[in-house]
N, C-alpha and C. Protein backbone atom coordinates (compact mmCIF):
# COMPACT_ATOMS: atom_id res chain seq x y z
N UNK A 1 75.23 78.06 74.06
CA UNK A 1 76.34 78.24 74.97
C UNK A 1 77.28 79.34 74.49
N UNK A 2 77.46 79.34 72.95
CA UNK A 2 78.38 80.92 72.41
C UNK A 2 77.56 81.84 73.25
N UNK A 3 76.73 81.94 72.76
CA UNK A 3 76.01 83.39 73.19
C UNK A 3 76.02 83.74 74.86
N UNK A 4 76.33 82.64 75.61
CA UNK A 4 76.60 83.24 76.37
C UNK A 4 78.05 83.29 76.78
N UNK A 5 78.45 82.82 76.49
CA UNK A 5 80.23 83.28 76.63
C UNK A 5 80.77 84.87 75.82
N UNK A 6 80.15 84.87 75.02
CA UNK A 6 79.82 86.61 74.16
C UNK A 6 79.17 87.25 75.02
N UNK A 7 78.13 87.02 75.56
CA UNK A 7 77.90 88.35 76.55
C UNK A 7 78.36 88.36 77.57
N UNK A 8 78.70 86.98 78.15
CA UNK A 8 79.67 87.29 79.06
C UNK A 8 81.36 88.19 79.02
N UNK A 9 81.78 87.74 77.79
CA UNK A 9 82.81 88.79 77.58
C UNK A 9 82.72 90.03 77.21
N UNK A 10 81.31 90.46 76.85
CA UNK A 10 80.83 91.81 76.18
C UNK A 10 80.92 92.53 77.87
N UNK A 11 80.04 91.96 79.47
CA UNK A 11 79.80 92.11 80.15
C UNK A 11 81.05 92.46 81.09
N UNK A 12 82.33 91.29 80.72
CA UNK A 12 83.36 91.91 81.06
C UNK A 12 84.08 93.51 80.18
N UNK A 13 84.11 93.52 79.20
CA UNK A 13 84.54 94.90 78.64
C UNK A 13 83.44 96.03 78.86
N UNK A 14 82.40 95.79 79.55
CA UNK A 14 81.70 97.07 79.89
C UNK A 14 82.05 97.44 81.47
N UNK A 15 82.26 96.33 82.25
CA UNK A 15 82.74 96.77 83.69
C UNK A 15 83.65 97.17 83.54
N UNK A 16 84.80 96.32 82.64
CA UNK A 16 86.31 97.40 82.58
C UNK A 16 86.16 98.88 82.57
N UNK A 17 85.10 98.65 80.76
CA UNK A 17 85.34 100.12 80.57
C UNK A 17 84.77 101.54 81.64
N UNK A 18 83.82 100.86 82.50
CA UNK A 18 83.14 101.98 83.40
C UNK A 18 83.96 102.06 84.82
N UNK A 19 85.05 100.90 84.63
CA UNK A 19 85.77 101.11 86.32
C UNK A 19 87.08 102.29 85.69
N UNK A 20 87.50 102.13 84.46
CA UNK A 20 88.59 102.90 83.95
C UNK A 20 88.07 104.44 83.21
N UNK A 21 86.89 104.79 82.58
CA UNK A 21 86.52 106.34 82.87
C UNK A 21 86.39 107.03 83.44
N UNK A 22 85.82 106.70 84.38
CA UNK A 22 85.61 107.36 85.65
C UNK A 22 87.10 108.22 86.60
N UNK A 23 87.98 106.75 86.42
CA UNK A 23 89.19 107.44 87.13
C UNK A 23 89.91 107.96 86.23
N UNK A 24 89.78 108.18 84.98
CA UNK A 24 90.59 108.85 83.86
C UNK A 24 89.80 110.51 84.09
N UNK A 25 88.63 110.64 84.45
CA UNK A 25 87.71 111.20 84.09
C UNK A 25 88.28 112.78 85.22
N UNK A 26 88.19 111.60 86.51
CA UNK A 26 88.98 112.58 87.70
C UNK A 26 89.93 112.65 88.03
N UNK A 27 90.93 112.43 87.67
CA UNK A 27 92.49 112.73 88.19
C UNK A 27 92.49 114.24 87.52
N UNK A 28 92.42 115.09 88.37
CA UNK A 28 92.24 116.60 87.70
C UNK A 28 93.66 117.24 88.34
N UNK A 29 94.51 118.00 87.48
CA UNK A 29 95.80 118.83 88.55
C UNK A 29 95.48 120.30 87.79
N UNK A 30 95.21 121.64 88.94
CA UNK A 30 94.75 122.89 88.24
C UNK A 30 95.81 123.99 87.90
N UNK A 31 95.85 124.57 87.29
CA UNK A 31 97.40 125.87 87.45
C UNK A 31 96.73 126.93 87.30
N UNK A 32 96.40 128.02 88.41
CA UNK A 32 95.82 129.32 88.60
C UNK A 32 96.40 130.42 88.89
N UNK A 33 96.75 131.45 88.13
CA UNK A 33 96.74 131.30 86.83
C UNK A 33 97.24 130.59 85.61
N UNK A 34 96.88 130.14 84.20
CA UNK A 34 97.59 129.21 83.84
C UNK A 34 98.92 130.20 82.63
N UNK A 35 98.83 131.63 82.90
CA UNK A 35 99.90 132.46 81.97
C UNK A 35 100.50 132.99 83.37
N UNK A 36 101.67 133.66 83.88
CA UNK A 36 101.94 134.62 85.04
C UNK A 36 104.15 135.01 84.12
N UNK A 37 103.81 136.38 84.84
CA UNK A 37 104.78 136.71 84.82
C UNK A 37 106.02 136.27 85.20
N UNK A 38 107.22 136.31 85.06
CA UNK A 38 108.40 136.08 85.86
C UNK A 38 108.41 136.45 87.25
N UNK A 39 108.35 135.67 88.22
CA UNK A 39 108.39 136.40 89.77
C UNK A 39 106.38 136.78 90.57
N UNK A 40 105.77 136.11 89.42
CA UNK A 40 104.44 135.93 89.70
C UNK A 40 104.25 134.65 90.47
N UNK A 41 103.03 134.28 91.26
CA UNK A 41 102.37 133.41 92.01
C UNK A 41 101.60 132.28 90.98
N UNK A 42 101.75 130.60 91.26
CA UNK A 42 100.58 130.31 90.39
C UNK A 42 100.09 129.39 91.76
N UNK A 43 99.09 129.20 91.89
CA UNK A 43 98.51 127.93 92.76
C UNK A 43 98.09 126.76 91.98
N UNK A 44 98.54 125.57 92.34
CA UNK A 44 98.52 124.36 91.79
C UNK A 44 97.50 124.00 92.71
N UNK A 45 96.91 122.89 92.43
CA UNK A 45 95.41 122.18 92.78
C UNK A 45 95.23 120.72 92.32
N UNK A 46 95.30 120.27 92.84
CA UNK A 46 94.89 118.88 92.36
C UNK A 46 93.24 118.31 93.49
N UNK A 47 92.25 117.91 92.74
CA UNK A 47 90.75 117.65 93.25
C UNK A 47 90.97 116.08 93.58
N UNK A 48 92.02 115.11 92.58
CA UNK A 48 91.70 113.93 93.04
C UNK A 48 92.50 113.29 94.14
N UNK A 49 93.51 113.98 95.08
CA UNK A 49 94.20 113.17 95.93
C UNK A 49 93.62 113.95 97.03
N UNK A 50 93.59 112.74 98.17
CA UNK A 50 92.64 112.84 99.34
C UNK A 50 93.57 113.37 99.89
N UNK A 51 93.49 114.44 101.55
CA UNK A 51 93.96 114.96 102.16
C UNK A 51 94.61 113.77 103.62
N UNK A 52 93.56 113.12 103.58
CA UNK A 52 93.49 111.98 104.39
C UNK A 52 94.78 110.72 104.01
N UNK A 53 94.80 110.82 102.83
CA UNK A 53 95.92 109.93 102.46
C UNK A 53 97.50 110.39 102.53
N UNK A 54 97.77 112.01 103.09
CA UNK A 54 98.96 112.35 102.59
C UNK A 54 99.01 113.43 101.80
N UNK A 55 100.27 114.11 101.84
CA UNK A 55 101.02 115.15 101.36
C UNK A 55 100.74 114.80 99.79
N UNK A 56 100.09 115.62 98.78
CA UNK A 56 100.55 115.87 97.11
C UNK A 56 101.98 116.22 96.73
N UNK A 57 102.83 115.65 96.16
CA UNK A 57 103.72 116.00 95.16
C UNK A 57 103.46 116.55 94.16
N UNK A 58 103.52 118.20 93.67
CA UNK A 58 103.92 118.93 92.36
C UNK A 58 105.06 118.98 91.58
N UNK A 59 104.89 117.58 91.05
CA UNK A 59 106.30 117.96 90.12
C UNK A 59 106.01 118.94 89.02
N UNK A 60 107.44 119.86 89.19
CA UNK A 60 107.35 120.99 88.33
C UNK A 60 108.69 120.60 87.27
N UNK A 61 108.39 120.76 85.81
CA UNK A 61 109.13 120.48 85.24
C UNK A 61 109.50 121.55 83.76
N UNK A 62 110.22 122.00 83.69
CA UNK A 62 110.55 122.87 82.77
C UNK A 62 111.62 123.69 81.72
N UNK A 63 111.69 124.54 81.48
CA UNK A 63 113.05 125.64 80.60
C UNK A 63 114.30 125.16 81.58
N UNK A 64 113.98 125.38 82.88
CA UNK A 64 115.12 125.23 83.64
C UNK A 64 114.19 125.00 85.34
N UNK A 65 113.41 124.11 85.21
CA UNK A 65 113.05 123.54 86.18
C UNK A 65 113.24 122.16 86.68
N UNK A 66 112.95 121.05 87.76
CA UNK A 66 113.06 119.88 87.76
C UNK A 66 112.56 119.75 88.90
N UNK A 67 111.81 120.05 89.83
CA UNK A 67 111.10 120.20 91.17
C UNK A 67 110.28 120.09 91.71
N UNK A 68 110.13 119.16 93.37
CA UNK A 68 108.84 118.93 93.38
C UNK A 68 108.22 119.97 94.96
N UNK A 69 107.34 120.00 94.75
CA UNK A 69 106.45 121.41 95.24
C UNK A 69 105.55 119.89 96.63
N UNK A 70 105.66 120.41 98.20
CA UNK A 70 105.28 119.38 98.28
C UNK A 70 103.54 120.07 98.96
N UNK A 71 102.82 119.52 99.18
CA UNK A 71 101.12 120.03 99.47
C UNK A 71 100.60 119.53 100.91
N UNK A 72 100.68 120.13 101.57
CA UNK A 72 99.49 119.67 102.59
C UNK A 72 98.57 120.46 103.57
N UNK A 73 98.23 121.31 102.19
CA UNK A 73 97.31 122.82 102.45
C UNK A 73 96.11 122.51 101.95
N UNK A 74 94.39 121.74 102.48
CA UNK A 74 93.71 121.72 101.96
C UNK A 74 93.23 122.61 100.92
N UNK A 75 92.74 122.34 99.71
CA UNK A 75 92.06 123.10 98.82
C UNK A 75 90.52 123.51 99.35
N UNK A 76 89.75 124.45 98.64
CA UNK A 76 88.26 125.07 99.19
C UNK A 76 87.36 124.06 98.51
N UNK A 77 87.70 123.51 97.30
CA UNK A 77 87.10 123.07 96.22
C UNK A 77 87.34 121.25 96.52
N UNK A 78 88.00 121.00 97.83
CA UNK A 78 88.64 119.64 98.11
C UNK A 78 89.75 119.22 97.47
N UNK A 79 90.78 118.26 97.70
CA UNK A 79 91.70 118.39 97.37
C UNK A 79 92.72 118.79 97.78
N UNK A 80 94.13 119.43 97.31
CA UNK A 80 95.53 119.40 97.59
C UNK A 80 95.63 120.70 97.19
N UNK A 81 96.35 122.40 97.68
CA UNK A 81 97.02 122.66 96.88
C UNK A 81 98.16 123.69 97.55
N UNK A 82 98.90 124.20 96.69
CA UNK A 82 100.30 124.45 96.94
C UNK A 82 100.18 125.89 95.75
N UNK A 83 101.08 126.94 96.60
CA UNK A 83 101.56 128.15 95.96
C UNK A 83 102.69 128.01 95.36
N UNK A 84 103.32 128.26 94.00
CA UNK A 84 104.49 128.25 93.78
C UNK A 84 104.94 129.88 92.94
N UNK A 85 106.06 130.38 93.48
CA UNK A 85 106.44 131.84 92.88
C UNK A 85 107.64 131.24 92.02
N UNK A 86 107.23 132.21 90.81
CA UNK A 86 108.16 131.78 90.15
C UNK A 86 109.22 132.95 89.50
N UNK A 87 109.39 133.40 90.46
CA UNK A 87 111.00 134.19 90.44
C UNK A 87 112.14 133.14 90.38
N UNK A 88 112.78 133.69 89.64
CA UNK A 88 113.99 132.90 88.59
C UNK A 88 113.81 131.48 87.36
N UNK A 89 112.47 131.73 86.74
CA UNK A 89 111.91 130.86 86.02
C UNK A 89 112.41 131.55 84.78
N UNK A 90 112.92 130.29 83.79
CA UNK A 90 112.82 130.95 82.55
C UNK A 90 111.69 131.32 82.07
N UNK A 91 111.67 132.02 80.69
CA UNK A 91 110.36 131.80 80.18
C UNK A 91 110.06 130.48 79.60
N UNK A 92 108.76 130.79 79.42
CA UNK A 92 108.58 129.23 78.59
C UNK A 92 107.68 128.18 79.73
N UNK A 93 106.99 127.17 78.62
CA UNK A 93 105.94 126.38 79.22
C UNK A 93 106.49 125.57 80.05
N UNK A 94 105.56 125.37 81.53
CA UNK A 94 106.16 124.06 82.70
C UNK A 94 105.23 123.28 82.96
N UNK A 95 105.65 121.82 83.14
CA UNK A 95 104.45 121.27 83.20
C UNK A 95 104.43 120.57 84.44
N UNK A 96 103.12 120.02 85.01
CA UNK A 96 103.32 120.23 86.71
C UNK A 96 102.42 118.80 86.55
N UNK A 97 102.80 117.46 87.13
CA UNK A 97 102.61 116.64 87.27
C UNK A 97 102.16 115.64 88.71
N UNK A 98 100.90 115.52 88.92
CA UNK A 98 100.88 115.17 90.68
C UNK A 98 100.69 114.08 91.06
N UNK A 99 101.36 113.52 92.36
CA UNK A 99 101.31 112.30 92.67
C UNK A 99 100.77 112.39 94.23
N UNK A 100 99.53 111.39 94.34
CA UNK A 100 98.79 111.82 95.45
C UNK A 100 99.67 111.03 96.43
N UNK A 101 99.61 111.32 97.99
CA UNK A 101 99.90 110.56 98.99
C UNK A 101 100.03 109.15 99.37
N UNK A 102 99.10 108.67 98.41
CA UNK A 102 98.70 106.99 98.33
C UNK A 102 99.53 106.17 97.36
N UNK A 103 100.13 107.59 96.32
CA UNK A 103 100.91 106.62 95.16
C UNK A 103 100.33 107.19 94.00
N UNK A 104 98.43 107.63 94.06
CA UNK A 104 98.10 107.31 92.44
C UNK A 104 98.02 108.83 91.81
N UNK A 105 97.87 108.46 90.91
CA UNK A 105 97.51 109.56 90.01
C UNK A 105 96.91 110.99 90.22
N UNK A 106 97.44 112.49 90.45
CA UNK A 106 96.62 113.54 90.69
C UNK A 106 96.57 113.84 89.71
N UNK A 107 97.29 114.06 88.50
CA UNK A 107 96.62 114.67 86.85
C UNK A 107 98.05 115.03 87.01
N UNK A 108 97.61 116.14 85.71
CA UNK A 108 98.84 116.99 84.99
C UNK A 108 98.12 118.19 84.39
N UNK A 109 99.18 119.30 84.20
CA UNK A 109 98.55 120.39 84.03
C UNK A 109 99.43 121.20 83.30
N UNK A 110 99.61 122.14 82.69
CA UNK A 110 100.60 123.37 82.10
C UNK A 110 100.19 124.52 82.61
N UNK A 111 101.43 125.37 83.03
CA UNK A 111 101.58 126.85 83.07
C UNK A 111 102.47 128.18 82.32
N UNK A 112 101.96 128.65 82.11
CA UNK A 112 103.43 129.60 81.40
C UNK A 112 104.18 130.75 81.60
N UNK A 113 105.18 131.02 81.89
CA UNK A 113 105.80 131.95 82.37
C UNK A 113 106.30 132.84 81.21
N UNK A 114 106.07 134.35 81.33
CA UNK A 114 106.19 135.32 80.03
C UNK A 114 106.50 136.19 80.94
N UNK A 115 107.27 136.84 80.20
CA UNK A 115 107.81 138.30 80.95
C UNK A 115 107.08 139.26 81.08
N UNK A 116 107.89 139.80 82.42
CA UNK A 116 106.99 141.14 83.20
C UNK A 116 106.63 141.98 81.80
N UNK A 117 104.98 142.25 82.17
CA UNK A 117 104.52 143.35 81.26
C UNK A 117 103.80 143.08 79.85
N UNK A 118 104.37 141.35 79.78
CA UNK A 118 104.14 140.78 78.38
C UNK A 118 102.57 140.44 78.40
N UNK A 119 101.89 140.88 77.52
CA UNK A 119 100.34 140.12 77.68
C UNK A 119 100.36 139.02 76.95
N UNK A 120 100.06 137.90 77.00
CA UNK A 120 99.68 136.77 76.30
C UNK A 120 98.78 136.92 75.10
N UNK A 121 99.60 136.24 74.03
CA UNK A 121 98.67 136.13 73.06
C UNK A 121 97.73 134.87 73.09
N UNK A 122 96.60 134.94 73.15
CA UNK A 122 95.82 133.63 73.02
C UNK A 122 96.19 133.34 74.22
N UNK A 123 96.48 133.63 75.28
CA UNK A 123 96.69 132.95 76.61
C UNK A 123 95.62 132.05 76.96
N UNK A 124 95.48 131.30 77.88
CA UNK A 124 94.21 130.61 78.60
C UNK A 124 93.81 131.76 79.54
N UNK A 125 93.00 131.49 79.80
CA UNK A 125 92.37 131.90 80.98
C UNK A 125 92.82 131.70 82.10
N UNK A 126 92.54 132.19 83.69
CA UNK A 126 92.97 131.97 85.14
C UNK A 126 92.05 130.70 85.33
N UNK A 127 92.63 129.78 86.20
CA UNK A 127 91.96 128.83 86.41
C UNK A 127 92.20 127.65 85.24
N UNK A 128 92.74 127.97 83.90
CA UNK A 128 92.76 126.95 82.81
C UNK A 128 93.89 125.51 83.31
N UNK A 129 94.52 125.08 83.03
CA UNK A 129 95.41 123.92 83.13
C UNK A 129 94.86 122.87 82.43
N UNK A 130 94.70 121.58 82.53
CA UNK A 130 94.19 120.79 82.19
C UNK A 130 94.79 119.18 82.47
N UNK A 131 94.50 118.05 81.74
CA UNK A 131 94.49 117.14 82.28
C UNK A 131 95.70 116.10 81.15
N UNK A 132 96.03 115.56 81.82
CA UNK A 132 96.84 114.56 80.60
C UNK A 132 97.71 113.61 81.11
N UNK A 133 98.16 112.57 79.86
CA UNK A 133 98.46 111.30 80.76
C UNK A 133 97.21 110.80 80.77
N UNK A 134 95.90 110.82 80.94
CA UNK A 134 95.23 110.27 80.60
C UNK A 134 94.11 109.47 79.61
N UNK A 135 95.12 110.13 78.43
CA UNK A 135 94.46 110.08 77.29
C UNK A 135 94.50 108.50 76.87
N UNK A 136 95.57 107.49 77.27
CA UNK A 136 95.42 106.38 76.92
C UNK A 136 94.03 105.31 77.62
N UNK A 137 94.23 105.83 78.76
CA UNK A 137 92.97 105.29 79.82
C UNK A 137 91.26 105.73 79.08
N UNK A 138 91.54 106.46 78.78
CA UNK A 138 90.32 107.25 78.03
C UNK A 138 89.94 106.01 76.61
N UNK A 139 91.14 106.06 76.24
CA UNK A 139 90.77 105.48 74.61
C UNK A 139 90.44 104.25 75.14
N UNK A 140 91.32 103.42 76.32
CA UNK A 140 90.94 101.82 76.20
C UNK A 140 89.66 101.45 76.67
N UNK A 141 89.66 102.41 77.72
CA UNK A 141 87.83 102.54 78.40
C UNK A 141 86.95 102.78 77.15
N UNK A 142 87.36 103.31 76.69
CA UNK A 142 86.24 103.54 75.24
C UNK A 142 86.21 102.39 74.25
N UNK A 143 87.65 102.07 74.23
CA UNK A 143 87.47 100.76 73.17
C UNK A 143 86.91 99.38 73.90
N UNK A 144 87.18 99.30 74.89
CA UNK A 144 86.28 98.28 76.06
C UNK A 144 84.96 98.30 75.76
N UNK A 145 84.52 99.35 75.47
CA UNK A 145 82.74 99.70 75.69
C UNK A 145 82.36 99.54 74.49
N UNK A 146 83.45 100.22 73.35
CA UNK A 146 83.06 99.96 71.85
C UNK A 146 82.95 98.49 71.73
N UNK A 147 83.98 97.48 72.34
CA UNK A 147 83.64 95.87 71.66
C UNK A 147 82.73 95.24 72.00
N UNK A 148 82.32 95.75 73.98
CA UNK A 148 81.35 95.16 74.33
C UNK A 148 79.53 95.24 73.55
N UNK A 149 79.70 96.76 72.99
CA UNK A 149 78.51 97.22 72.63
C UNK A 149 78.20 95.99 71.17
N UNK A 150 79.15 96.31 70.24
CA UNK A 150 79.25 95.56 69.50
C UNK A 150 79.30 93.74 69.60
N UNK A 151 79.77 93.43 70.15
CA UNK A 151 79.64 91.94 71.30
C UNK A 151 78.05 91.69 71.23
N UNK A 152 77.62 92.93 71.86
CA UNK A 152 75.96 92.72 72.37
C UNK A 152 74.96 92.44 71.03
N UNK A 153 75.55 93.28 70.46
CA UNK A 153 74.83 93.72 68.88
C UNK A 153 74.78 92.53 68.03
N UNK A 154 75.79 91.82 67.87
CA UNK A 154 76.31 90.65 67.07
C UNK A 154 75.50 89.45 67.99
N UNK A 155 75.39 89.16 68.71
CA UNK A 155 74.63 88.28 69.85
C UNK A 155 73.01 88.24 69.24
N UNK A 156 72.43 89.50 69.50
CA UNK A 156 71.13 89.99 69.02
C UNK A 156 70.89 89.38 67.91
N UNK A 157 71.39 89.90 66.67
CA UNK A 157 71.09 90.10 64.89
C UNK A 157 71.53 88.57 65.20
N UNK A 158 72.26 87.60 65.42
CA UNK A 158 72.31 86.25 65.28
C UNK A 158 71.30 85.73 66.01
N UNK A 159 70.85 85.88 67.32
CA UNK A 159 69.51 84.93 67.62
C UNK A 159 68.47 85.42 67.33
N UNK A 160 67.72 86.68 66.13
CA UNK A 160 66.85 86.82 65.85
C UNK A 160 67.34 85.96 63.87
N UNK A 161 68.31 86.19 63.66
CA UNK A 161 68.23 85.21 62.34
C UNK A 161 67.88 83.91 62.45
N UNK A 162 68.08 82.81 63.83
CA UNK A 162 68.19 82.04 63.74
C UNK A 162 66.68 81.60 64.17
N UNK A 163 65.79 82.86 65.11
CA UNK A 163 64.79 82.32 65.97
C UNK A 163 63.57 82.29 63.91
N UNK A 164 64.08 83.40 63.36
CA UNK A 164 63.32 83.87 61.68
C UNK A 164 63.53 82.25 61.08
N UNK A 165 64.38 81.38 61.14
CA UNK A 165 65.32 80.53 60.03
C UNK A 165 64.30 79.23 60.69
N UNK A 166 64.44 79.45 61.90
CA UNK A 166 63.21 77.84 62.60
C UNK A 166 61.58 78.05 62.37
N UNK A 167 61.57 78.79 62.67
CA UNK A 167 59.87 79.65 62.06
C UNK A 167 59.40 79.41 60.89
């Protein structure tokens, strides 16, 4: 009867962990370009909030920002996205945070604003941004899968000692 209450709880921390990667996996928000000048264009993007559900919120947050950018311009790639110029931006990194129509999660992303003429050192690339805020969802989905695996493992090596020990 342990053994199966162990895989049954192993069985619950593997559904957790595969219902919670997945959506850690896609909440994507994009910043294109992710370096631009003072008074340059960036297009924000978010892939995981449906068009169908509602307007995206870009919160833009920064040197001297606090603003939200609102979306209801399909993307090519699916998705949400929104132009923002950033004439009268300080310099310095902003970070752009999205909230889909429904409530949940569109990602997070960084952009950077450098002055006219300035080339970036080590800049990212066009198209770079990235994802975050999701790093806790990531680890627990992983540690879900790590106990279950282990759960499974410990189950095993005990009913082959015991099936060796009657033999």
């Amino acid at each position: 009867m342990k053994a199966q209450r162990i895989l049954g709880s192993a069985a619950v921390g593997v559904g957790l962990g595969t219902l919670l990667l997945p959506a850690a996996a896609l909440a994507d928000t994009t910043v294109s370009p992710a370096t631009t000048p003072v008074g340059g264009t960036v297009v924000l993007t978010t892939t995981e909030c449906n068009p169908k559900d509602g307007d995206a919120i870009f919160h833009v947050t920064g040197p001297n920002r606090d603003e939200n950018v609102r979306s209801t311009t399909a993307a090519a790639g699916g998705g949400l996205s929104a132009e923002l110029f950033t004439a009268g931006f300080t310099l310095g990194t902003y970070t752009v945070t999205t909230t889909c129509g429904n409530g949940s999660n569109g990602g997070t992303a960084t952009f950077t604003v450098i002055a006219i003429g300035a080339t970036p050192i080590g800049g990212a690339p066009a198209g770079a941004g990235g994802k975050g805020g999701d790093t806790g969802v990531l680890v627990a989905g992983g540690a879900l899968a790590a106990a279950a695996v282990a759960g499974g493992t410990y189950v095993l090596v005990r009913r082959r000692r015991r099936a060796t020990t009657v033999a």
